[in-house]
PDB file of N, CA and C in Angstrom:
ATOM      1  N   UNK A   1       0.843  -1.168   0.000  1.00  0.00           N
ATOM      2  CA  UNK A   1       0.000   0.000   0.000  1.00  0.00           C
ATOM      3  C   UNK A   1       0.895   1.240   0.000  1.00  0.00           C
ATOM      4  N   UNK A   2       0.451   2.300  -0.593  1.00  0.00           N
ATOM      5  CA  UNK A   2       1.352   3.069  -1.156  1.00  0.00           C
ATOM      6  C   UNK A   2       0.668   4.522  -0.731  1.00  0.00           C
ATOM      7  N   UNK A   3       0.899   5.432   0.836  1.00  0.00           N
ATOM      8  CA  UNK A   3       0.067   6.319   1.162  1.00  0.00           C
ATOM      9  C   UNK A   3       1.389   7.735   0.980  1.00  0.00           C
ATOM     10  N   UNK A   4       0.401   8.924   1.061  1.00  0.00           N
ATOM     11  CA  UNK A   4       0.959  10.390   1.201  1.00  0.00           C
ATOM     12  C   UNK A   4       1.130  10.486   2.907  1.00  0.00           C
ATOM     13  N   UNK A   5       1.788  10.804   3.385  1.00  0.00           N
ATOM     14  CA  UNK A   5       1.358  10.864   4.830  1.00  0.00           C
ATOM     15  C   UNK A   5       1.952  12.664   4.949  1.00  0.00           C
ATOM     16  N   UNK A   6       1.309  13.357   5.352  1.00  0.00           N
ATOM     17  CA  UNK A   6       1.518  14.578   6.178  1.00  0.00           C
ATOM     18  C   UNK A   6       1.908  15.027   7.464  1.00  0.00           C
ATOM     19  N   UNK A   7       3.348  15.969   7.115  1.00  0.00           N
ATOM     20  CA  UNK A   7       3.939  16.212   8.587  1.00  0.00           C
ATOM     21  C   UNK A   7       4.392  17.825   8.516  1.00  0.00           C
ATOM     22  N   UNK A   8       3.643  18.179   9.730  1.00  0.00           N
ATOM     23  CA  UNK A   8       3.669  19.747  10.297  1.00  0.00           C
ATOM     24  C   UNK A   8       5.249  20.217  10.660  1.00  0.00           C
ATOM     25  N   UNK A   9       5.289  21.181  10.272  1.00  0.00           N
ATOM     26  CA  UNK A   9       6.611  21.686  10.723  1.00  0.00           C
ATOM     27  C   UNK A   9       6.106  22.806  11.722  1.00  0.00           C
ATOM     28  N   UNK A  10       7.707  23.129  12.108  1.00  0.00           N
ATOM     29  CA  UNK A  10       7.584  23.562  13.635  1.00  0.00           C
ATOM     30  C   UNK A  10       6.191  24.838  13.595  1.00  0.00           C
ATOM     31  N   UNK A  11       6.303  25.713  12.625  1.00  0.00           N
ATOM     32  CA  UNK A  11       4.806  27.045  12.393  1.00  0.00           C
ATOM     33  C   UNK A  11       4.707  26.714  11.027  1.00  0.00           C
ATOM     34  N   UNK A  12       3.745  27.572  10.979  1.00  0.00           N
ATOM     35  CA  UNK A  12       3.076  27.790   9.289  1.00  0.00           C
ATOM     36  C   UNK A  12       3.856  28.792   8.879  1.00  0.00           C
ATOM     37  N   UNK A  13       4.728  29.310   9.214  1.00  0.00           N
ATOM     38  CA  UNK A  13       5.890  30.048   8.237  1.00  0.00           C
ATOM     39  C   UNK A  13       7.029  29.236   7.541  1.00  0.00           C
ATOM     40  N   UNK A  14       7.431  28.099   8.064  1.00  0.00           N
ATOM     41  CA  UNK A  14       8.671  27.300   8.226  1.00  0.00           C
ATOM     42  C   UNK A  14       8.385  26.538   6.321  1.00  0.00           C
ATOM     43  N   UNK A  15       9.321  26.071   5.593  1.00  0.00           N
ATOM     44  CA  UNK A  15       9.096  25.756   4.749  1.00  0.00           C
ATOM     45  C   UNK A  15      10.414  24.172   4.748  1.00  0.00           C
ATOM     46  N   UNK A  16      10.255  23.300   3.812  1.00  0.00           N
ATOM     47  CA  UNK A  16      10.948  22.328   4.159  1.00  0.00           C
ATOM     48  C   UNK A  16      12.360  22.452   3.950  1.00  0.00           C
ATOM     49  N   UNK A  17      12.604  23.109   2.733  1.00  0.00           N
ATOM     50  CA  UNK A  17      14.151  23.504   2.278  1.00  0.00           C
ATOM     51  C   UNK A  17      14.996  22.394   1.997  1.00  0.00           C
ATOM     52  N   UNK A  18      14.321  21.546   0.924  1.00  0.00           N
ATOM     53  CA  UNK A  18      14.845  20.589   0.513  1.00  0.00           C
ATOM     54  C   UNK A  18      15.044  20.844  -1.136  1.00  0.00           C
ATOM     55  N   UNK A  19      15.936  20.304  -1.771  1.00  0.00           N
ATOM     56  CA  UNK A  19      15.862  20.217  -2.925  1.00  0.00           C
ATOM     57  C   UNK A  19      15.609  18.987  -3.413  1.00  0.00           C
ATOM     58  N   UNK A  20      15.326  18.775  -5.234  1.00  0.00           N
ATOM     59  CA  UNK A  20      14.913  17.807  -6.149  1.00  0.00           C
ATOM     60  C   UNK A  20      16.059  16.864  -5.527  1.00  0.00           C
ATOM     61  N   UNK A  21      15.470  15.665  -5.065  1.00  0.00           N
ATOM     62  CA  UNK A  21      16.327  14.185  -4.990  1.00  0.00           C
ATOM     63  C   UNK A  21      17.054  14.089  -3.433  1.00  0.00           C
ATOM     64  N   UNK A  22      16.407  15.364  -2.974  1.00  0.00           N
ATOM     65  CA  UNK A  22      16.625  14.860  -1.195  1.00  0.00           C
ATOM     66  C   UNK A  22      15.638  13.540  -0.778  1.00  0.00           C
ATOM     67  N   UNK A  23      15.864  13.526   0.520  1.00  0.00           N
ATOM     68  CA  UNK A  23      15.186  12.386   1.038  1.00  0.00           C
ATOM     69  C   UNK A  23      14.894  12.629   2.875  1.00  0.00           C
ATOM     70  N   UNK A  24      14.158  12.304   3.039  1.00  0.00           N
ATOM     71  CA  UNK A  24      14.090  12.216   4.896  1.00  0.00           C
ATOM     72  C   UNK A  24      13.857  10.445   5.559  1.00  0.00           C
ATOM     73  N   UNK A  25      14.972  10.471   6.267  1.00  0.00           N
ATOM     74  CA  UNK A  25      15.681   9.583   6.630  1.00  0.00           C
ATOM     75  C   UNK A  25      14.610   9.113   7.726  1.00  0.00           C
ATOM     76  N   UNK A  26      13.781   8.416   8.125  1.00  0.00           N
ATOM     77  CA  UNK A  26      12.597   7.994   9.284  1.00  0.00           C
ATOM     78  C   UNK A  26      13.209   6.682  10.078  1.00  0.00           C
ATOM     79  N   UNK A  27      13.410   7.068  11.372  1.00  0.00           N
ATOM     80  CA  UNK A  27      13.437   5.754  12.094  1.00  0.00           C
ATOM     81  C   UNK A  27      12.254   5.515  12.626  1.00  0.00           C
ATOM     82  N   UNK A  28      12.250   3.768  13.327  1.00  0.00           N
ATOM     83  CA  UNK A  28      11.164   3.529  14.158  1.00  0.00           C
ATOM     84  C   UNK A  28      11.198   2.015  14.625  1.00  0.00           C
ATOM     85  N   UNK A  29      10.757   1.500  16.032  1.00  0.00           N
ATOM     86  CA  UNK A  29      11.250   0.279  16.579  1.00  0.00           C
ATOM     87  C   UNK A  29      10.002  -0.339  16.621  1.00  0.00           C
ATOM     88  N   UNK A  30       9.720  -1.184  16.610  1.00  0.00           N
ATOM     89  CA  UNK A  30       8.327  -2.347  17.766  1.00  0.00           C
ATOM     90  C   UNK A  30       8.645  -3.187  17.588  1.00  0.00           C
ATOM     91  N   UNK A  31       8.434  -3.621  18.841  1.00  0.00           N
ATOM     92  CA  UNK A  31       8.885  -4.998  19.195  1.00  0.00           C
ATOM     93  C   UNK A  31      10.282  -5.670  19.359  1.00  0.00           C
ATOM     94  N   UNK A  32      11.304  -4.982  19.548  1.00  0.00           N
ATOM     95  CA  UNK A  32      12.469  -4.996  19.757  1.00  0.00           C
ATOM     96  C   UNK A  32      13.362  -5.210  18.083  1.00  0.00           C
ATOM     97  N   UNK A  33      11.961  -4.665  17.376  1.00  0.00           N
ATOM     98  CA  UNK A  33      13.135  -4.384  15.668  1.00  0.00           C
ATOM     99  C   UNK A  33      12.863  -3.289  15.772  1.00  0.00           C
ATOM    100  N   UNK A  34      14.138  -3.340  14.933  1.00  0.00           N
ATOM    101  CA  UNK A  34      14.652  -1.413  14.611  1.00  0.00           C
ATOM    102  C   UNK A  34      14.838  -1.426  13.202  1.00  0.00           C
ATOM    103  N   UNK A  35      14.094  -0.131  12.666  1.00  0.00           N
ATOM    104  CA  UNK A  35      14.303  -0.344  11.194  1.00  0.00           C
ATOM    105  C   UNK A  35      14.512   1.417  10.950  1.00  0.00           C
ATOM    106  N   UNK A  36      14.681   1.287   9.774  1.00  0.00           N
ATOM    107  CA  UNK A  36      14.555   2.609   8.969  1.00  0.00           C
ATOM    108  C   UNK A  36      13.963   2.617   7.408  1.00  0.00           C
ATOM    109  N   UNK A  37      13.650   4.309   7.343  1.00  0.00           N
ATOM    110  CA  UNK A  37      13.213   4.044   5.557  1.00  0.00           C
ATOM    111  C   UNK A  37      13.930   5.785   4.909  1.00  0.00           C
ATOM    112  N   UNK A  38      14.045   5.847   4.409  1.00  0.00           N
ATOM    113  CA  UNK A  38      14.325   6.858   2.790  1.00  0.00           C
ATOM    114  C   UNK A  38      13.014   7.162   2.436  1.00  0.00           C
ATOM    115  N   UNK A  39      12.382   8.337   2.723  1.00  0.00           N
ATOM    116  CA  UNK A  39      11.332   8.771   1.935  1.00  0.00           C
ATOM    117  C   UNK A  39      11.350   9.880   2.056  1.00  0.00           C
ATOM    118  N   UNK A  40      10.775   9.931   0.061  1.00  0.00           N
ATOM    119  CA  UNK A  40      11.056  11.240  -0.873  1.00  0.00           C
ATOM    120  C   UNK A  40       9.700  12.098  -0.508  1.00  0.00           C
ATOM    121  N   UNK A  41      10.268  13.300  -0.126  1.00  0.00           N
ATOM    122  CA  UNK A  41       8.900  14.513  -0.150  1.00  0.00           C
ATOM    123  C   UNK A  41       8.413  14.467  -1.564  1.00  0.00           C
ATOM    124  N   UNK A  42       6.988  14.980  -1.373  1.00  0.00           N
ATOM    125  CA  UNK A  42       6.512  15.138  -2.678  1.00  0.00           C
ATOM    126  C   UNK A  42       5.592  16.797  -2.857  1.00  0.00           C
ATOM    127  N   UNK A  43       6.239  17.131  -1.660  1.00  0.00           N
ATOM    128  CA  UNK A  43       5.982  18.572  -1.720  1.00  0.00           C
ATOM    129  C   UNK A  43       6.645  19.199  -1.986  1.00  0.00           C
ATOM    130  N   UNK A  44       5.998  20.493  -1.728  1.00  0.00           N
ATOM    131  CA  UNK A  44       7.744  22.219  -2.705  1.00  0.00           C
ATOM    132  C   UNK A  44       7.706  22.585  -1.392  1.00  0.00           C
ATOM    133  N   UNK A  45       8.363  23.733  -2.037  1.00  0.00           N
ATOM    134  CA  UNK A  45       9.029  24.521  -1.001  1.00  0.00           C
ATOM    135  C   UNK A  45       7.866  25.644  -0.903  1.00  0.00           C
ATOM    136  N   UNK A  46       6.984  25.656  -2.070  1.00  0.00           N
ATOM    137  CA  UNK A  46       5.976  26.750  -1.772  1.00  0.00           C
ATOM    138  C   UNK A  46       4.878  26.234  -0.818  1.00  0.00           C
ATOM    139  N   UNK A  47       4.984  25.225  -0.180  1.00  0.00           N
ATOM    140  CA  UNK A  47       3.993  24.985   0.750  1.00  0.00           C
ATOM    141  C   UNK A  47       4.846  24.913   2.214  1.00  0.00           C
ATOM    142  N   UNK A  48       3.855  25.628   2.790  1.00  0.00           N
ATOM    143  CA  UNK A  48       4.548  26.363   4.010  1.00  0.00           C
ATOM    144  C   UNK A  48       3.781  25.833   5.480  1.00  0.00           C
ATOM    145  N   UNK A  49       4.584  25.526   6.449  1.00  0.00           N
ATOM    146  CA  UNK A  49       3.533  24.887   7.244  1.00  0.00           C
ATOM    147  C   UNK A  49       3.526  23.680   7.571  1.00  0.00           C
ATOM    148  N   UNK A  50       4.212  22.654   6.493  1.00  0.00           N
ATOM    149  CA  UNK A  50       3.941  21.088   6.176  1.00  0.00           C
ATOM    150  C   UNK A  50       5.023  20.790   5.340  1.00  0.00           C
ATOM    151  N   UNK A  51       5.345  19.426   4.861  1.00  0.00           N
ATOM    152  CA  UNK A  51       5.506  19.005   3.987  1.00  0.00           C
ATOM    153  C   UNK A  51       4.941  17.147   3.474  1.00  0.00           C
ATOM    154  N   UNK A  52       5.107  16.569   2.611  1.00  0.00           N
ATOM    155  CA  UNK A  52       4.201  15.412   2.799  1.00  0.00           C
ATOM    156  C   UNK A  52       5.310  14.566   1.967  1.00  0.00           C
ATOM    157  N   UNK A  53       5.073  13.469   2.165  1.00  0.00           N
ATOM    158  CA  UNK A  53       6.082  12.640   2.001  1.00  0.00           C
ATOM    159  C   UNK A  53       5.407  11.097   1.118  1.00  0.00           C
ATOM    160  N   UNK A  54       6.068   9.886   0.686  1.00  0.00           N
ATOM    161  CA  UNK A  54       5.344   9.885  -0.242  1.00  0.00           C
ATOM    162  C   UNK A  54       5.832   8.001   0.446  1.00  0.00           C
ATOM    163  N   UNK A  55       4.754   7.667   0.529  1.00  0.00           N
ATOM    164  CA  UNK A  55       5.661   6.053   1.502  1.00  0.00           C
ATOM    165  C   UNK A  55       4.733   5.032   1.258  1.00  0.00           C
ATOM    166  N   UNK A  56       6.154   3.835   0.261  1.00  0.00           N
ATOM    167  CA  UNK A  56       5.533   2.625   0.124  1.00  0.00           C
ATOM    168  C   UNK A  56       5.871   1.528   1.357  1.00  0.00           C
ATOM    169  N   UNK A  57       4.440   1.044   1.533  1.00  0.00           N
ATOM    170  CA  UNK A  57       4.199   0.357   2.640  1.00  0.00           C
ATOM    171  C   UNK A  57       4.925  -1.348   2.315  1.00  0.00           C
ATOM    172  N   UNK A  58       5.253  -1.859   3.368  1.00  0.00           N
ATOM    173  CA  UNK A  58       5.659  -3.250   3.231  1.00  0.00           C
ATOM    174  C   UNK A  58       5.361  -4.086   4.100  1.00  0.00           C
ATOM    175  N   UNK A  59       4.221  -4.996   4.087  1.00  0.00           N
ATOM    176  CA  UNK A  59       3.702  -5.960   5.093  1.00  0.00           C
ATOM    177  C   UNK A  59       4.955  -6.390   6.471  1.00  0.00           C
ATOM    178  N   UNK A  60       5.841  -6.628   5.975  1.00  0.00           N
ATOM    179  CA  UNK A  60       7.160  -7.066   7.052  1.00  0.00           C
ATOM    180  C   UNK A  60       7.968  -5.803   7.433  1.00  0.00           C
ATOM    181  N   UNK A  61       7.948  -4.202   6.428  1.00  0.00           N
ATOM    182  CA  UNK A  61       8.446  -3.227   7.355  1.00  0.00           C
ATOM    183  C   UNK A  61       8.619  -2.692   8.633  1.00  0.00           C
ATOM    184  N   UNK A  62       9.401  -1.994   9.124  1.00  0.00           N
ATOM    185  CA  UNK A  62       9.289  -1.693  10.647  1.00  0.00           C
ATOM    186  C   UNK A  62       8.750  -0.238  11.022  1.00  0.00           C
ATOM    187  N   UNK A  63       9.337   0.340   9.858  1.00  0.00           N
ATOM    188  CA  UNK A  63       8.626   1.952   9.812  1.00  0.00           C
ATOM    189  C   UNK A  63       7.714   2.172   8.524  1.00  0.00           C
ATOM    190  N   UNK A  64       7.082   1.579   7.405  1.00  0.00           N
ATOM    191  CA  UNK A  64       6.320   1.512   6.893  1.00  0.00           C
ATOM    192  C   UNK A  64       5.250   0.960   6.710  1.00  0.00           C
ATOM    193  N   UNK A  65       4.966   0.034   7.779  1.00  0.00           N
ATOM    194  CA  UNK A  65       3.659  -0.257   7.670  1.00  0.00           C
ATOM    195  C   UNK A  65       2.669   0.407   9.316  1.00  0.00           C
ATOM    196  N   UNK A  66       3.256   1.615   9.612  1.00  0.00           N
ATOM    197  CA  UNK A  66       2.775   2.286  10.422  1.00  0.00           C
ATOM    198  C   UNK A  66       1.903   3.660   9.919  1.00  0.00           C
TER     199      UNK A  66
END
């Protein structure tokens, strides 16, 4: 499953300040696994406030199927 998920930055002035082919690096544990993922924003920089991120899910992931 393949969702947008949305994340607030610190105010609605703040903008993400990423460029084309960055990435945000997500950790996350349960159950005594530890995983990580690489996921690409799919927002600009003209949206202010937020940015949203773009995440394919994987039945056995540790931070993507949350």
């Amino acid at each position: 499953m393949t969702k947008v998920i949305t994340c607030q930055l610190p105010s609605e002035s703040h903008s993400m300040g990423m460029t084309v082919s960055s990435y945000v690096l997500v950790g996350g544990a349960e159950g005594g696994d530890v995983g990580s993922g690489a996921y690409t924003p799919v927002s600009t920089d003209d949206q202010l406030g937020y940015f949203e991120l773009l995440v394919k899910g994987y039945p056995d992931g540790v931070v993507s199927k949350h």
